[in-house]
C-alpha atoms as a PDB file:
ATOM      1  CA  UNK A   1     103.108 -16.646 -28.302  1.00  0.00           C
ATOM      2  CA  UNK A   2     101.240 -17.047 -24.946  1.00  0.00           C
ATOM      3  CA  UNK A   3      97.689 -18.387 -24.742  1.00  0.00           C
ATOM      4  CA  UNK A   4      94.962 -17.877 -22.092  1.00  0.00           C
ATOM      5  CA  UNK A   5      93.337 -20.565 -22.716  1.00  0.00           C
ATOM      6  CA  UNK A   6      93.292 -23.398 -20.995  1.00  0.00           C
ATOM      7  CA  UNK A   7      93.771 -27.120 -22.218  1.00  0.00           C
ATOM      8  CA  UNK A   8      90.366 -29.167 -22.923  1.00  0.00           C
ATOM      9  CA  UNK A   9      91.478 -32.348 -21.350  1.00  0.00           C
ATOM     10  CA  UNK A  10      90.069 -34.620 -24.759  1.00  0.00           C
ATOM     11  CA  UNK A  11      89.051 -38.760 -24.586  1.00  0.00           C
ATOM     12  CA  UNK A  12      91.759 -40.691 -26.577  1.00  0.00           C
ATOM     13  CA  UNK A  13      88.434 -40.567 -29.914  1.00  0.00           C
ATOM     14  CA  UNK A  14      88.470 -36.805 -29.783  1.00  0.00           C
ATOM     15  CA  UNK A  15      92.343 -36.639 -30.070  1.00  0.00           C
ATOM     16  CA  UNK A  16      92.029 -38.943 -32.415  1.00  0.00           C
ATOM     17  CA  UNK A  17      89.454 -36.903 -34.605  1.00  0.00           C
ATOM     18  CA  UNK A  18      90.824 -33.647 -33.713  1.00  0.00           C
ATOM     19  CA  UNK A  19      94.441 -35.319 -34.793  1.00  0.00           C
ATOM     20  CA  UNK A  20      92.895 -36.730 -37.854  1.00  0.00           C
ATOM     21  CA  UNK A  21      91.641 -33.481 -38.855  1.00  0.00           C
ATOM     22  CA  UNK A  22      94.812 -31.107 -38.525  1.00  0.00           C
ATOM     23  CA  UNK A  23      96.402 -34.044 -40.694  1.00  0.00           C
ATOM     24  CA  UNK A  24      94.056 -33.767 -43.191  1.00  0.00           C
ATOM     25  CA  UNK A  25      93.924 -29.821 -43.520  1.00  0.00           C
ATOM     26  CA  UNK A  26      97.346 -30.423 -43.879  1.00  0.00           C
ATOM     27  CA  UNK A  27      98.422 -33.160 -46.297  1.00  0.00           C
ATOM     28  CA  UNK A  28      94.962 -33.088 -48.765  1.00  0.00           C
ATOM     29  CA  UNK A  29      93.474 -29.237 -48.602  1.00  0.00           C
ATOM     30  CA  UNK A  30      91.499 -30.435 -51.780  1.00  0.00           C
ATOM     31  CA  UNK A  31      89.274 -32.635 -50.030  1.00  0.00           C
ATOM     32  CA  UNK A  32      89.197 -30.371 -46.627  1.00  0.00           C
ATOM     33  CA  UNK A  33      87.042 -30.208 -44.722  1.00  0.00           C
ATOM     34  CA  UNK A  34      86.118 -33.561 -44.259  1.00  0.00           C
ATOM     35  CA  UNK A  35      82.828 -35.717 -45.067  1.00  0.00           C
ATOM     36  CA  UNK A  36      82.195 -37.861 -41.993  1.00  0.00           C
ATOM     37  CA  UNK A  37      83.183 -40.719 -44.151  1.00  0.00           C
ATOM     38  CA  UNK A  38      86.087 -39.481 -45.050  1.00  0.00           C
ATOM     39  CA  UNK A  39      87.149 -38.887 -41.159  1.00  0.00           C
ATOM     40  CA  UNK A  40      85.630 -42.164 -40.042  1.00  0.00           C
ATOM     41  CA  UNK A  41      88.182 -43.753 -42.559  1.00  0.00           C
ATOM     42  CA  UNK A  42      91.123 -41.166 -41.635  1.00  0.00           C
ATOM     43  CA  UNK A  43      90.706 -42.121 -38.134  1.00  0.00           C
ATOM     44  CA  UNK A  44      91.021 -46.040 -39.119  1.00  0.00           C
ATOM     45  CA  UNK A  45      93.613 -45.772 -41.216  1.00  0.00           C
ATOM     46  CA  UNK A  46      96.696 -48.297 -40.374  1.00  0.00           C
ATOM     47  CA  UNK A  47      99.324 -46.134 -41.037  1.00  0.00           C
ATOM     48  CA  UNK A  48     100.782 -42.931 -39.122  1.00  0.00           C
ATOM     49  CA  UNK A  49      98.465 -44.171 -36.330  1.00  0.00           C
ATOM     50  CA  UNK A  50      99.150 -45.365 -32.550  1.00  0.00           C
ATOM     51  CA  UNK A  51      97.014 -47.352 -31.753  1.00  0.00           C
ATOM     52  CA  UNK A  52      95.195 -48.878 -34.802  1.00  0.00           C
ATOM     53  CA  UNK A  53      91.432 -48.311 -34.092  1.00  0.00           C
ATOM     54  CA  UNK A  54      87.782 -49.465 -35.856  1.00  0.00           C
ATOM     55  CA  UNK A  55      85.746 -46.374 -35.309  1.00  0.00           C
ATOM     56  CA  UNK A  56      82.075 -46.167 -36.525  1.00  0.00           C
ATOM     57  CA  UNK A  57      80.203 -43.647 -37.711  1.00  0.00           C
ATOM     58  CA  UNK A  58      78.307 -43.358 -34.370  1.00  0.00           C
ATOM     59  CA  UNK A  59      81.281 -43.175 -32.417  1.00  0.00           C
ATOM     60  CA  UNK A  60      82.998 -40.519 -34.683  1.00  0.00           C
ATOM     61  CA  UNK A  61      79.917 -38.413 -34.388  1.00  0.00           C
ATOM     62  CA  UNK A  62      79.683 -38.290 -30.834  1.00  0.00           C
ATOM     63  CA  UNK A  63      82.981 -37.337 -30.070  1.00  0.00           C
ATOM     64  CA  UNK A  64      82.570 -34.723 -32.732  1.00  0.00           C
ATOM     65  CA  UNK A  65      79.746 -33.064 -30.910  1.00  0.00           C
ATOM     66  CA  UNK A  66      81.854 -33.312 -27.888  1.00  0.00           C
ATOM     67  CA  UNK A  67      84.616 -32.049 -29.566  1.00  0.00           C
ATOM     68  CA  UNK A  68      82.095 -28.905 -31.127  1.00  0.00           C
ATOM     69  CA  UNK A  69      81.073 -28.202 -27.943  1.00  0.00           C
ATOM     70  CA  UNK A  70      84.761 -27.668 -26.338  1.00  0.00           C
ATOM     71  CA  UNK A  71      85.110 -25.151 -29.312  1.00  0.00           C
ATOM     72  CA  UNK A  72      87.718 -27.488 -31.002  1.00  0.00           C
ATOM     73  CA  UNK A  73      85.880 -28.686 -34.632  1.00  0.00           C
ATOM     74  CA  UNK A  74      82.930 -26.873 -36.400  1.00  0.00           C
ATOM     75  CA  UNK A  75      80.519 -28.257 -39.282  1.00  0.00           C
ATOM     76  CA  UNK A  76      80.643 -26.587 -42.562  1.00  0.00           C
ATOM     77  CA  UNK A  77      77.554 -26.388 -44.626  1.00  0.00           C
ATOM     78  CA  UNK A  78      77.286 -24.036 -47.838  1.00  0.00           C
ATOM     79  CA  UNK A  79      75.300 -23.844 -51.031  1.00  0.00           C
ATOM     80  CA  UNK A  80      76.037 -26.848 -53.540  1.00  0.00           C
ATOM     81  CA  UNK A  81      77.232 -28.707 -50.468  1.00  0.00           C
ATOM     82  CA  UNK A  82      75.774 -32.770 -51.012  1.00  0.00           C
ATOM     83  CA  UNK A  83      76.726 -33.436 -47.029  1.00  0.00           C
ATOM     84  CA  UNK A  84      77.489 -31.971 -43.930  1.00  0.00           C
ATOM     85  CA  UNK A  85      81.470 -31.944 -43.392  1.00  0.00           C
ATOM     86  CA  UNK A  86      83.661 -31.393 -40.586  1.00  0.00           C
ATOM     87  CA  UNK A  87      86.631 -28.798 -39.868  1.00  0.00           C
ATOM     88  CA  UNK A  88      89.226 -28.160 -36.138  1.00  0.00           C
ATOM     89  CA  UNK A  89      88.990 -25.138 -34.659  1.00  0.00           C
ATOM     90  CA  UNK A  90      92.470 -25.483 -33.364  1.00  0.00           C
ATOM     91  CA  UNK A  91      94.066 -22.359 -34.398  1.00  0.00           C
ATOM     92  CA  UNK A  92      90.977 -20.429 -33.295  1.00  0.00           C
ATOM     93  CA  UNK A  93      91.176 -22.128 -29.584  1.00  0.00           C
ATOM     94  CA  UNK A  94      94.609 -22.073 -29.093  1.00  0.00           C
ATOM     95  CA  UNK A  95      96.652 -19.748 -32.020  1.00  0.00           C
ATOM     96  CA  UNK A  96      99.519 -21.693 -32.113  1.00  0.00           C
ATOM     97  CA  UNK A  97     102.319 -21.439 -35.569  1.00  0.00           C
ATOM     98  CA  UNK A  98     102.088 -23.872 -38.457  1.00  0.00           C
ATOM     99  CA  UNK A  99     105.327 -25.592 -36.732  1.00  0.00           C
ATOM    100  CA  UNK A 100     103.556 -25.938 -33.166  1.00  0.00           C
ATOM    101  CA  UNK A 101     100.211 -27.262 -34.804  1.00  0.00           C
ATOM    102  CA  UNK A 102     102.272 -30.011 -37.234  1.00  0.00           C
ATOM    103  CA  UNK A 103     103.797 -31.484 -33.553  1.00  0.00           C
ATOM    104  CA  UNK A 104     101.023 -31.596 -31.950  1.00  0.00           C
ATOM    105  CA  UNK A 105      99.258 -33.299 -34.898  1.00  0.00           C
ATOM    106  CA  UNK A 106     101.899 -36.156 -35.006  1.00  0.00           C
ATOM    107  CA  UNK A 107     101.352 -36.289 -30.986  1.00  0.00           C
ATOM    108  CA  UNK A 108      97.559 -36.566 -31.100  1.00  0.00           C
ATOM    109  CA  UNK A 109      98.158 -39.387 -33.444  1.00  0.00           C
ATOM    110  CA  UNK A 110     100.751 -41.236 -32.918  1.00  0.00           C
ATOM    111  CA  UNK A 111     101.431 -41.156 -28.365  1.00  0.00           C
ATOM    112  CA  UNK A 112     104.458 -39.846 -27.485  1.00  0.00           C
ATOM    113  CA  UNK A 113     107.300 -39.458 -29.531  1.00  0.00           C
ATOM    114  CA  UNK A 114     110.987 -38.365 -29.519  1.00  0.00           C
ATOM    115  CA  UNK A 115     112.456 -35.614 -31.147  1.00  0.00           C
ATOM    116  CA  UNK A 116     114.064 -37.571 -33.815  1.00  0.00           C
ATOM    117  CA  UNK A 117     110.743 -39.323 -34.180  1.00  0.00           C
ATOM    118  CA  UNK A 118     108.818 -35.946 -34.965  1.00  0.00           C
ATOM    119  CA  UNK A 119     111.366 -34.965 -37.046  1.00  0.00           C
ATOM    120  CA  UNK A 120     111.193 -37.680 -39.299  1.00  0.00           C
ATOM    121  CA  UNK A 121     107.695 -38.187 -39.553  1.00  0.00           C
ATOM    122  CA  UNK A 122     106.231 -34.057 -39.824  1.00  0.00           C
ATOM    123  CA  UNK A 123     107.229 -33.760 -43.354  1.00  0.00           C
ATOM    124  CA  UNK A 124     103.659 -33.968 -44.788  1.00  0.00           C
ATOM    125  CA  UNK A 125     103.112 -31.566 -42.153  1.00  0.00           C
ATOM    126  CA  UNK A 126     105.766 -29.055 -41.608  1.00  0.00           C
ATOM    127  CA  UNK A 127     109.173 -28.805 -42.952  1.00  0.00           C
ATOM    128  CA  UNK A 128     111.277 -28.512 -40.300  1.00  0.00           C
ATOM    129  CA  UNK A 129     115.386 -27.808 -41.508  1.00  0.00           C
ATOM    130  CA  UNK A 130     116.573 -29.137 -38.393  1.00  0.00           C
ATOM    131  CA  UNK A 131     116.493 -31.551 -35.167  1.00  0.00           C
ATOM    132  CA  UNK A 132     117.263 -28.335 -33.078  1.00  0.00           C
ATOM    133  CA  UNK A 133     114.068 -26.599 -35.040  1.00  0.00           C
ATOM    134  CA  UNK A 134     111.864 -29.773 -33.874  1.00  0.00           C
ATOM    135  CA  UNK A 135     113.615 -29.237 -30.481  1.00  0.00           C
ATOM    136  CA  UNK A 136     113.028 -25.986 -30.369  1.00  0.00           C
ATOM    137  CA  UNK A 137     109.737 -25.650 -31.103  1.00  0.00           C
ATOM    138  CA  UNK A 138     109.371 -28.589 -28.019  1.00  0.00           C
ATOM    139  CA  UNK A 139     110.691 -26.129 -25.622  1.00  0.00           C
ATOM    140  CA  UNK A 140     108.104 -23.316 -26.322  1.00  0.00           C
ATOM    141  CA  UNK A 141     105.087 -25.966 -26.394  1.00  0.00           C
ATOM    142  CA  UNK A 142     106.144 -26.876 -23.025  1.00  0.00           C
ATOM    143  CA  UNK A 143     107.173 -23.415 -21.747  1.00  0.00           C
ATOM    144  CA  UNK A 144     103.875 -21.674 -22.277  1.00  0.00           C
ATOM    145  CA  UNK A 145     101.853 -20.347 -19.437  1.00  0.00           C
ATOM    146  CA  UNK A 146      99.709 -23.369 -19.791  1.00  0.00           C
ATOM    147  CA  UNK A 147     101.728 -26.540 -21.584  1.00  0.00           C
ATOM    148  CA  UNK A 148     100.906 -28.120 -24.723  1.00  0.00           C
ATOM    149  CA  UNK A 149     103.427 -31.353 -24.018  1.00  0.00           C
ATOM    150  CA  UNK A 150     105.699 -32.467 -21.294  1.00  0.00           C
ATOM    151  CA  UNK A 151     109.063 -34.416 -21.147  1.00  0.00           C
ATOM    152  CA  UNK A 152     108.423 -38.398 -20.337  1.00  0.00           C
ATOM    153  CA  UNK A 153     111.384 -39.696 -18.610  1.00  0.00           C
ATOM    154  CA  UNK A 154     112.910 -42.351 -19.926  1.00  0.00           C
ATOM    155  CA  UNK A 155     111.862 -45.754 -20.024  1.00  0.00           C
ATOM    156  CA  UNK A 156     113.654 -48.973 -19.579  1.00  0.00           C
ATOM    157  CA  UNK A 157     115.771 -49.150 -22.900  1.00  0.00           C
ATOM    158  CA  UNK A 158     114.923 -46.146 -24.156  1.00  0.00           C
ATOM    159  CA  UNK A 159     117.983 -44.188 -25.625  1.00  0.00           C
ATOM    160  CA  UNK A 160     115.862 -40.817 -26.097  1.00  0.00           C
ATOM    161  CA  UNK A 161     112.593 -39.183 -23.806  1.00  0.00           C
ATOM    162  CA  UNK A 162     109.582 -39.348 -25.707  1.00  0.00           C
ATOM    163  CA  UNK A 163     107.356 -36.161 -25.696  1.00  0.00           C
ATOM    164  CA  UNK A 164     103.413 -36.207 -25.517  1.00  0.00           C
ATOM    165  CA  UNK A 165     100.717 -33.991 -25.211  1.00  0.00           C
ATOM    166  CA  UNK A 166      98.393 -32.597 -22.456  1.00  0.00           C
ATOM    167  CA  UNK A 167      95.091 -32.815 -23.757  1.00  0.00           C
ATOM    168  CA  UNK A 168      94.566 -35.619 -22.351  1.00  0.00           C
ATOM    169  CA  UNK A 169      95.152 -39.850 -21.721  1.00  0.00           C
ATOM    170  CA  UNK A 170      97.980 -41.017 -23.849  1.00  0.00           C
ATOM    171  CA  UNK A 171      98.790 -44.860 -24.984  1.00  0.00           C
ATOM    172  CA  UNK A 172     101.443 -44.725 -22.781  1.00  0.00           C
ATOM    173  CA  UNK A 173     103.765 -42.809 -20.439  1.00  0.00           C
ATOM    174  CA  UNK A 174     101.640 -41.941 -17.084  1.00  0.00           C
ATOM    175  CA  UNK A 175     103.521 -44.968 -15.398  1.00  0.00           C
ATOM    176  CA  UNK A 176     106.464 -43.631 -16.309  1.00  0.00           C
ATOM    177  CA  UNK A 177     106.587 -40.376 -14.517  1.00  0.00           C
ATOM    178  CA  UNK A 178     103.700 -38.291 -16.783  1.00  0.00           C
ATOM    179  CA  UNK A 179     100.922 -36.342 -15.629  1.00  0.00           C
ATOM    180  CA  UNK A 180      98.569 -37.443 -13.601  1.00  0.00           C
ATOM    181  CA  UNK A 181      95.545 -35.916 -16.213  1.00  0.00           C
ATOM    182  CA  UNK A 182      97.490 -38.036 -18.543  1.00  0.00           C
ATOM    183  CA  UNK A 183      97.374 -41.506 -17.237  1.00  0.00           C
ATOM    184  CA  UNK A 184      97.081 -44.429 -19.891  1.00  0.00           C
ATOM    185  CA  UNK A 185      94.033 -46.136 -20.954  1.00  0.00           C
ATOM    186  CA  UNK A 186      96.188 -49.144 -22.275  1.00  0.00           C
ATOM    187  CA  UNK A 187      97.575 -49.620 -19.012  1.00  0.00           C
ATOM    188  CA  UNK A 188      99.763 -53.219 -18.661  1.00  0.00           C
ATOM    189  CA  UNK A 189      97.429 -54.164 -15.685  1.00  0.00           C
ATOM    190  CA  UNK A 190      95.071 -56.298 -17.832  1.00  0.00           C
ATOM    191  CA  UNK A 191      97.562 -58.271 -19.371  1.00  0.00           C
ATOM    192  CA  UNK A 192      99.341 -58.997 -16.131  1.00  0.00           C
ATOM    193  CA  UNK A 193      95.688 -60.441 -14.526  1.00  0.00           C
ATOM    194  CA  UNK A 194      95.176 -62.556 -17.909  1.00  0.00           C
ATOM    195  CA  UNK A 195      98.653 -64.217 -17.228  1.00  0.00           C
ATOM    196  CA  UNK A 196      97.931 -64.742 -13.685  1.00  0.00           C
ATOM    197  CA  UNK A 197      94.681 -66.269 -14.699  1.00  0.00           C
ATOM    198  CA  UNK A 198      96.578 -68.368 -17.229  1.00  0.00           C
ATOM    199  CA  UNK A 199      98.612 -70.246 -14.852  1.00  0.00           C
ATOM    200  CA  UNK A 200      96.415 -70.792 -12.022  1.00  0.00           C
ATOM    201  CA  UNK A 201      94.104 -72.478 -14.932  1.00  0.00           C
ATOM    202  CA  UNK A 202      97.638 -74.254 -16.010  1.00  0.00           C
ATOM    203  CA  UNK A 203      98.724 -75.051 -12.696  1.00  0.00           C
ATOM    204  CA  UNK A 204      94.802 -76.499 -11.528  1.00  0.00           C
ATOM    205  CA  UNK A 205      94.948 -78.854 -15.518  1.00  0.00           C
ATOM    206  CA  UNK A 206      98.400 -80.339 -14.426  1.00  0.00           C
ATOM    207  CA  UNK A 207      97.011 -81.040 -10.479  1.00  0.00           C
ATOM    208  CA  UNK A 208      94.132 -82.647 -12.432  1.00  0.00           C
ATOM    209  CA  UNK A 209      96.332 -84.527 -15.034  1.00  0.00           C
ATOM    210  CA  UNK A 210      98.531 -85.810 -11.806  1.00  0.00           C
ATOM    211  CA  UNK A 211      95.550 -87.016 -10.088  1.00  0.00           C
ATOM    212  CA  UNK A 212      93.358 -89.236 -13.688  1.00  0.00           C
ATOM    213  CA  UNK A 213      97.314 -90.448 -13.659  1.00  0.00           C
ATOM    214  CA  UNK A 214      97.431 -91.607 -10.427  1.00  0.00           C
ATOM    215  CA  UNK A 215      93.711 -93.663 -10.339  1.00  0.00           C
ATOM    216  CA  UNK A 216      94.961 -95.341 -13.473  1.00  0.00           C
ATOM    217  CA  UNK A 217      98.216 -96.537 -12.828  1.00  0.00           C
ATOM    218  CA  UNK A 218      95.685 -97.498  -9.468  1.00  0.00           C
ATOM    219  CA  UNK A 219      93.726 -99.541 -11.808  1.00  0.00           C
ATOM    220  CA  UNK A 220      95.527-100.661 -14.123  1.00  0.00           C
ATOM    221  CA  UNK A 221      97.471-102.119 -10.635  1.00  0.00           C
ATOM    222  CA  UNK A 222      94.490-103.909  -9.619  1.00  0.00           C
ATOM    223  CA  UNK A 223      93.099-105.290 -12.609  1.00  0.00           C
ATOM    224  CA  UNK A 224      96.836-107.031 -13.221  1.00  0.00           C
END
């Protein structure tokens, strides 16, 4: 089904809320919608999660009234209620099928994935009969009038593409021929400059070490 609307480009803590909560409305309806605890910890949590994160309370609650003001979570408050809780507003924003919504999910929180990879790990989410279903249902999130994920090219020993979404930065990909709205905020940059850094420290020690060598075998010289 086509959509009008168009994309809220998300930080990497709103996917990760909005992610967390399309899980959870998902896998445990019971306890849906969530307690702020209860997302705090669902956005921490070290498994079915790329990257691992340590979100606080503040930080979840910011990017929730960032997220409420895009139109993409609401709060719910009713009688006998003890605390405020939280809910997406996905299928109102963008009324996407159950299928659709479960890829997206995995996308949001795991970075980009392959087909295979979505197929394995949806079935808490959707239960999808086939790799051609998963593929499939790729093709019309990426054929709609405005995209919901795009096609990474391959990397460097990569057997399969990896799909992500659009809503925003991803952990990885941008290098590797993605979006421009979706460059990485884990870029390899940093690591690069703290090797560089490394050596010239490494290479300035062993210039020193040369040097205390050299005035004592000086001394040692003289004294004899």
């Amino acid at each position: 089904m086509e959509t009008e609307n168009k994309l809220q480009q998300l930080s990497f803590e709103e996917q990760r809320i909005l992610g967390a909560l399309i899980e959870k409305s998902k896998t445990t309806p019971d306890y849906y919608p969530l307690t702020l605890n209860s997302l705090v910890t669902a956005c921490n949590q070290k498994s079915a999660r790329n990257p691992v994160v340590e979100y606080d309370e503040e930080t979840v609650v910011l990017a929730l009234d960032s997220l409420k003001k895009k139109g993409l979570t609401g709060n719910v408050i009713s009688s006998g209620m003890r605390a405020l809780k939280y809910r997406h507003n996905l299928a109102i924003a963008h009324p996407l099928d159950p299928a659709e919504t479960s890829i997206l999910c995995l996308l949001l929180l795991r970075g980009p994935l392959t087909a295979g990879e979505i197929n394995s790990n949806s079935g808490r989410l959707h239960d999808f009969e086939t790799l051609t279903e998963v593929q499939e249902t790729l093709v019309q999130l990426s054929n709609y009038e405005t995209p919901f994920v795009f096609l990474l090219p391959k990397r460097p020993g990569q057997k399969e593409a990896r799909y992500c979404h659009l809503f925003g930065e991803i952990t990885y990909g941008a290098a590797d021929g993605g979006p421009e709205n979706n460059s990485s905020d884990f870029s390899e940059e940093p690591a690069r400059k703290n090797v560089s850094q490394l050596e010239e420290r490494l290479s300035k020690v062993e210039t020193e070490l040369a040097e205390l060598k050299a005035a004592f075998d000086k001394l040692m010289a003289e004294l004899m």
